[in-house]
N, C-alpha and C. Protein backbone atom coordinates (compact mmCIF):
# COMPACT_ATOMS: atom_id res chain seq x y z
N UNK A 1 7.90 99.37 47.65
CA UNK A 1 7.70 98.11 47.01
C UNK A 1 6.72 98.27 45.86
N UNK A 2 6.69 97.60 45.11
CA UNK A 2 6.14 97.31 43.49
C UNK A 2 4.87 96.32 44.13
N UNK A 3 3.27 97.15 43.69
CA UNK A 3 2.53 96.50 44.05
C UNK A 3 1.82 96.07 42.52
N UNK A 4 1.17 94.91 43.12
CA UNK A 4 0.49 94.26 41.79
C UNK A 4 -0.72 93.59 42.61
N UNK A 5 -1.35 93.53 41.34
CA UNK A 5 -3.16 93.40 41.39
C UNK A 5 -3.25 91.97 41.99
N UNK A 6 -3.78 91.31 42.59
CA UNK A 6 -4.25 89.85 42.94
C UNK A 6 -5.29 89.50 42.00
N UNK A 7 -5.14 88.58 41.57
CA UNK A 7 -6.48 87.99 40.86
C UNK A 7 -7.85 87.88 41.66
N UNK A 8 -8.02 86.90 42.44
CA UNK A 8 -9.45 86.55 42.65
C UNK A 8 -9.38 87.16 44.08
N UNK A 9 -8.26 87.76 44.95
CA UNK A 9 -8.17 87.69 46.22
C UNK A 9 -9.12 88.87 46.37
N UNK A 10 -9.64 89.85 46.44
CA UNK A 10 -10.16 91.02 46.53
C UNK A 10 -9.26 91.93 46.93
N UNK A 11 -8.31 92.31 46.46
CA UNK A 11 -6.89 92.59 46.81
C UNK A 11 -7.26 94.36 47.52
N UNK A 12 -8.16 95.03 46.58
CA UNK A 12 -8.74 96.17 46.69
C UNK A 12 -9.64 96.24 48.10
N UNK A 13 -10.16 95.29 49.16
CA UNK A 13 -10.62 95.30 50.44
C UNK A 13 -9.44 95.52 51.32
N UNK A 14 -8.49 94.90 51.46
CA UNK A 14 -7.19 95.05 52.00
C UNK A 14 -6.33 95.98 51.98
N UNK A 15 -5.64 96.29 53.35
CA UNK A 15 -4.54 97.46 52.91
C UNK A 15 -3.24 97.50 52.36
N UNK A 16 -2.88 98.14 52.03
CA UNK A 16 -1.27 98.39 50.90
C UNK A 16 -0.14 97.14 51.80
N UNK A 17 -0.39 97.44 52.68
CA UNK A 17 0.74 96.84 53.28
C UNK A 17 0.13 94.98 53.71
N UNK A 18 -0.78 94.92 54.10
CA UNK A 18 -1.81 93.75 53.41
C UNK A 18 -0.99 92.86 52.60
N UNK A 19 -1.55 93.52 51.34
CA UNK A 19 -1.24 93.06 49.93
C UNK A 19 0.19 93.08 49.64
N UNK A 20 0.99 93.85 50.24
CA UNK A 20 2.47 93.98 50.28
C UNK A 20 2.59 92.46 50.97
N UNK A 21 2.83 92.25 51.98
CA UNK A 21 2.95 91.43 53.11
C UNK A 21 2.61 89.61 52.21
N UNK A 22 1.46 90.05 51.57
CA UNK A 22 0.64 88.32 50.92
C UNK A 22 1.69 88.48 49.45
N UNK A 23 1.94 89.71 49.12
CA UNK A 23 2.57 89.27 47.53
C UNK A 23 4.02 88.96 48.06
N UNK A 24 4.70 89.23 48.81
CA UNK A 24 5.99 89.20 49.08
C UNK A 24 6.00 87.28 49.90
N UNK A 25 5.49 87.17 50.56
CA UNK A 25 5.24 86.13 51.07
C UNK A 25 4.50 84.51 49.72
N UNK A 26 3.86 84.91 48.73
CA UNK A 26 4.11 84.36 48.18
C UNK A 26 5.12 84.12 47.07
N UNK A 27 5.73 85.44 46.97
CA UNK A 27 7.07 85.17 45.89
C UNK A 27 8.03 84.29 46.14
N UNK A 28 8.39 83.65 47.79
CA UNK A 28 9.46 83.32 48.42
C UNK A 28 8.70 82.55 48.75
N UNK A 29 7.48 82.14 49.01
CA UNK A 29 7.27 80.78 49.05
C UNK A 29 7.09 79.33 48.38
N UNK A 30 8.53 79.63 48.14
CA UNK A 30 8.89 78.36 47.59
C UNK A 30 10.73 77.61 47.54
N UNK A 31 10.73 76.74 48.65
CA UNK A 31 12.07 76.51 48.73
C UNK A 31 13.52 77.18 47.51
N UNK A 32 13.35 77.08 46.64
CA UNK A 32 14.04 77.12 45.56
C UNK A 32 14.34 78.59 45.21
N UNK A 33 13.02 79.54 45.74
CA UNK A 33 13.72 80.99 45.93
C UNK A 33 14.27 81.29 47.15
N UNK A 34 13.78 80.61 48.15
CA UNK A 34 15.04 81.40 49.12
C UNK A 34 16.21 80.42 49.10
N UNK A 35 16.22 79.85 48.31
CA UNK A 35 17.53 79.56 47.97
C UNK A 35 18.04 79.93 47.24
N UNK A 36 17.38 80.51 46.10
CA UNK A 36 17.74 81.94 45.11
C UNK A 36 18.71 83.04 46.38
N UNK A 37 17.13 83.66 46.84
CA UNK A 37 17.88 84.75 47.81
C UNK A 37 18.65 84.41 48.70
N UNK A 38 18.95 83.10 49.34
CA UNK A 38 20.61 83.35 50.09
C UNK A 38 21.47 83.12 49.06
N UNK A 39 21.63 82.75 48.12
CA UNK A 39 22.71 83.06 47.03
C UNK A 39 22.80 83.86 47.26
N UNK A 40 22.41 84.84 46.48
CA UNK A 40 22.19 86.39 46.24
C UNK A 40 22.66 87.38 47.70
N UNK A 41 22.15 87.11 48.41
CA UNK A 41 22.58 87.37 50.22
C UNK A 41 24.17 87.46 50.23
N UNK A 42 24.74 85.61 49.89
CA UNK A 42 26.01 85.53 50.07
C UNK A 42 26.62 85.70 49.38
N UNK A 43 26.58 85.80 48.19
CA UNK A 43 27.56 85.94 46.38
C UNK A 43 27.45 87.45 46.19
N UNK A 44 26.46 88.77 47.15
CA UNK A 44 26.14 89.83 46.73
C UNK A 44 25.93 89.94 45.02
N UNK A 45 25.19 88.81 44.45
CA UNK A 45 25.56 88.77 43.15
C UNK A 45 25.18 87.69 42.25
N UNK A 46 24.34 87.08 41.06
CA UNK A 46 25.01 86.17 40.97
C UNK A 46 24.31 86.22 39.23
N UNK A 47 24.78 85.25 38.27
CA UNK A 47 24.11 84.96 36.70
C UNK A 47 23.44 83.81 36.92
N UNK A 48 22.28 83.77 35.58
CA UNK A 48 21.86 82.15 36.42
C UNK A 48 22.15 81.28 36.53
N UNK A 49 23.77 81.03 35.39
CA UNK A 49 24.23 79.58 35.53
C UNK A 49 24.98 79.49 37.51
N UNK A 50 25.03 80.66 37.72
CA UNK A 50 25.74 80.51 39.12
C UNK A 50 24.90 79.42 39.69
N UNK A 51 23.44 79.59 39.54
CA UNK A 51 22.55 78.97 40.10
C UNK A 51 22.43 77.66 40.01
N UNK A 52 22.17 77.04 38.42
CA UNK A 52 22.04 75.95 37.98
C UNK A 52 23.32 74.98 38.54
N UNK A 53 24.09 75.67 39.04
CA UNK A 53 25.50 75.41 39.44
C UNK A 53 25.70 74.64 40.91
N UNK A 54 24.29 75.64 41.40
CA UNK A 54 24.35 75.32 42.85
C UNK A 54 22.96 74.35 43.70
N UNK A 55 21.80 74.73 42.56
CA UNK A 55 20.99 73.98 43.11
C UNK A 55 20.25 73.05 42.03
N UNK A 56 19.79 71.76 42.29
CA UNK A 56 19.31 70.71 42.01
C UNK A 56 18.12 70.82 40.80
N UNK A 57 18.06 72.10 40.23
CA UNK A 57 16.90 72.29 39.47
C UNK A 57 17.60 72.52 37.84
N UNK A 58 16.59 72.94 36.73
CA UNK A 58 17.40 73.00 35.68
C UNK A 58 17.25 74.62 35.25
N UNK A 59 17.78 75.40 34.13
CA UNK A 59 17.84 76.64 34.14
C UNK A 59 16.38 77.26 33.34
N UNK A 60 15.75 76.38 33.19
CA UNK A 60 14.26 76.78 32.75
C UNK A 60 13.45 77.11 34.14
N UNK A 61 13.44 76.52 34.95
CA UNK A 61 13.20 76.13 35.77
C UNK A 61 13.50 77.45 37.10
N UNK A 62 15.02 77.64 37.30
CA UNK A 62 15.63 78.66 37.97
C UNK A 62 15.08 80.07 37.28
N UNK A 63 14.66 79.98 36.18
CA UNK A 63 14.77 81.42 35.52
C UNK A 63 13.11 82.13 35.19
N UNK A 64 12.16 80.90 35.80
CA UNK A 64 10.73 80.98 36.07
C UNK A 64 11.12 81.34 37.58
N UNK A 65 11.80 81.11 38.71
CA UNK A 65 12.15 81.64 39.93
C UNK A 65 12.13 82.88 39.82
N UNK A 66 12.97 82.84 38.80
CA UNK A 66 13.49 84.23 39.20
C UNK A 66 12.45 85.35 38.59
N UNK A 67 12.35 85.54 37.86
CA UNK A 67 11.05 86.04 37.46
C UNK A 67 9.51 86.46 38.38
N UNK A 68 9.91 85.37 39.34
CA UNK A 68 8.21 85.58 40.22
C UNK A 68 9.23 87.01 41.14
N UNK A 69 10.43 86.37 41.29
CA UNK A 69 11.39 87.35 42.43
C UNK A 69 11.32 89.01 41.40
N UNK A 70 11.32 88.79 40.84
CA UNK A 70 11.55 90.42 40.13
C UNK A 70 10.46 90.47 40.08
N UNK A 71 9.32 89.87 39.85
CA UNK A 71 8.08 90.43 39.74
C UNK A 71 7.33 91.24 41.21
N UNK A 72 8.01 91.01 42.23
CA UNK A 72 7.62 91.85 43.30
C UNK A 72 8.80 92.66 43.60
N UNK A 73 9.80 92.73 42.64
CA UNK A 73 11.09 93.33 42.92
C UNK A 73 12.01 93.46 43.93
N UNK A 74 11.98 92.37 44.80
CA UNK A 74 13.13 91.54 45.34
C UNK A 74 14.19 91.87 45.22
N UNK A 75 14.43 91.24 43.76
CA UNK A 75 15.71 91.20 43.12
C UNK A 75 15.48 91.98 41.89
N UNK A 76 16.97 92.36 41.01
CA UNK A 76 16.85 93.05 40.12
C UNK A 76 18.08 92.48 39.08
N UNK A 77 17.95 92.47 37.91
CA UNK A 77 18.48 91.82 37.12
C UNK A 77 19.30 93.27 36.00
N UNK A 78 20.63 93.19 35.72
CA UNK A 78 21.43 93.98 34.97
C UNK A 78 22.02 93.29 33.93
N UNK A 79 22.10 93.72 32.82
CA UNK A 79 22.43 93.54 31.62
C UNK A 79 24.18 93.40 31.10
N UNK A 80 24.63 92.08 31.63
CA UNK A 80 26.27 92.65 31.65
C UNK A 80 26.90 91.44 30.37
N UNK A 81 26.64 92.03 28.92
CA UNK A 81 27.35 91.73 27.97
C UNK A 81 26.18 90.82 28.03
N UNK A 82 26.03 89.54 27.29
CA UNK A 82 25.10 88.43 26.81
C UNK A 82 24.21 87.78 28.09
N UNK A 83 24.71 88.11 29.51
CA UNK A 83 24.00 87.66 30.50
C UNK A 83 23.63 88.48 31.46
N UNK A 84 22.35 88.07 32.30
CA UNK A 84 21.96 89.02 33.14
C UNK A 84 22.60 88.81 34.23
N UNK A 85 22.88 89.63 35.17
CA UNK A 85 23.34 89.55 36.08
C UNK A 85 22.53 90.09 37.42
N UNK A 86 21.89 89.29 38.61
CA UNK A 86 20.96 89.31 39.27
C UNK A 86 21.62 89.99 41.15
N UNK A 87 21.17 90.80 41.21
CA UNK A 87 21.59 90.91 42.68
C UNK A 87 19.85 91.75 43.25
N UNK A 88 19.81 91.26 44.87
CA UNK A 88 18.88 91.54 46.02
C UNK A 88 19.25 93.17 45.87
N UNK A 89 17.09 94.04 45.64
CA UNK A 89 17.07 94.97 45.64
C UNK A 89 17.15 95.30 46.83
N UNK A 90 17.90 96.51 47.51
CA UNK A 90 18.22 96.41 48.95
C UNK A 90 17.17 97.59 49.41
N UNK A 91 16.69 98.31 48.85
CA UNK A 91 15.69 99.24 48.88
C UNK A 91 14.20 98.07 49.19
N UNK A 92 13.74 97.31 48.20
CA UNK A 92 12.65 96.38 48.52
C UNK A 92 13.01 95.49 49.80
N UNK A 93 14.17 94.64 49.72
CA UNK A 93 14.70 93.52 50.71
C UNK A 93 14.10 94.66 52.00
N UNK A 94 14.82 95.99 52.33
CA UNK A 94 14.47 96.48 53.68
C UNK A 94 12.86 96.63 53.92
N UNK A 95 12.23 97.05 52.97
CA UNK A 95 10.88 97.33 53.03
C UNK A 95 10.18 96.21 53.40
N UNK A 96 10.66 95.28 52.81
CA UNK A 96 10.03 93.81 53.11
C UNK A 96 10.28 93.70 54.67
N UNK A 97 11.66 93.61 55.06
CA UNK A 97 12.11 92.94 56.07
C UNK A 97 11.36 93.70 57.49
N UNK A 98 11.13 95.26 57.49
CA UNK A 98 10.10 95.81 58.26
C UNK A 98 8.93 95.43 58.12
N UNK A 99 8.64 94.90 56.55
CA UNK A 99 7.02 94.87 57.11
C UNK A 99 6.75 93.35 58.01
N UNK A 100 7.47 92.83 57.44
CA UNK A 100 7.27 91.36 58.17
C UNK A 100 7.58 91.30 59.73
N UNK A 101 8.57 92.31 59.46
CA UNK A 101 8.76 92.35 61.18
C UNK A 101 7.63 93.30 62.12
N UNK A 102 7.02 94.41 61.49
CA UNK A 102 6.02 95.16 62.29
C UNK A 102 4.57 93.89 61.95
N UNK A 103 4.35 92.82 60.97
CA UNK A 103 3.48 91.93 61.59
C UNK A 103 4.11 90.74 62.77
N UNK A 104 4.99 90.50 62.68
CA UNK A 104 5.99 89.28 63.40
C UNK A 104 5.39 89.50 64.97
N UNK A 105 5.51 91.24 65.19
CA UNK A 105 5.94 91.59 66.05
C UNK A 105 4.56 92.25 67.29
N UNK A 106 3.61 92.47 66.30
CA UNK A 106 2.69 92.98 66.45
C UNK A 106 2.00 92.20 67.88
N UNK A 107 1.64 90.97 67.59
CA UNK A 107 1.38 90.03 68.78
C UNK A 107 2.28 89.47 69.74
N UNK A 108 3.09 90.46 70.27
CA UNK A 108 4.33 90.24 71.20
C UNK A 108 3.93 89.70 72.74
N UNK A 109 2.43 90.66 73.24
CA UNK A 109 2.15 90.59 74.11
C UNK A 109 0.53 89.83 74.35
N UNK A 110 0.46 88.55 72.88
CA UNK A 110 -0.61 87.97 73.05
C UNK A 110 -0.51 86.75 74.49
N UNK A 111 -1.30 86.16 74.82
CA UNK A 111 -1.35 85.15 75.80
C UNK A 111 -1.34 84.28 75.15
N UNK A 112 -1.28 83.39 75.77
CA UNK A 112 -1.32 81.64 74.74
C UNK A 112 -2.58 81.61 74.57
N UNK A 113 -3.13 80.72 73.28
CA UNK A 113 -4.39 80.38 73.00
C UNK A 113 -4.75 78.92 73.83
């Protein structure tokens, strides 16, 4: 995964996977990208009017989405004639999907609080 600096967080006290875990978690937190990424999930694929097509927002709007999503490299965007064409990096998507799951998972055998 593609790491990047935190501003004020002290990003540099924390470990790789830390900072992996908080940047990935805020890229997708926000209704409108994981509704990006199940597009993308189910279309294996998509341009942004696919988007503007499908959800309630406008393409200024979708294309500031998408942007936070490539900025932790999520997703990855290809150059096909005048439009980009966006599909889920499956190399990052897995990296992600372990790390969230080795924290998910970690407190398996806590007691109730």
């Amino acid at each position: 995964m593609k790491e990047y600096v935190m501003g004020t967080t002290k990003a540099q006290y924390f470990t790789k996977e830390q900072n992996t875990i908080a940047d990935m978690a805020k890229a997708i937190g926000h209704p409108a990208r994981v509704a990006i990424l199940e597009c993308l999930v189910e279309a294996n694929g998509c341009i942004c009017s696919d988007f503007v097509n499908e959800l309630p927002l406008a393409q200024s709007t979708i294309s500031q989405h998408l942007k936070a999503l490539k900025k932790v490299g999520i997703i990855k965007g290809k150059v096909v004639g005048t439009r980009v064409y966006y599909c889920i990096d499956k190399t990052v998507w897995r990296e992600a999907r372990e790390a969230f799951h080795v924290l998910f998972n970690a407190g398996q055998t806590m007691d109730d609080c």
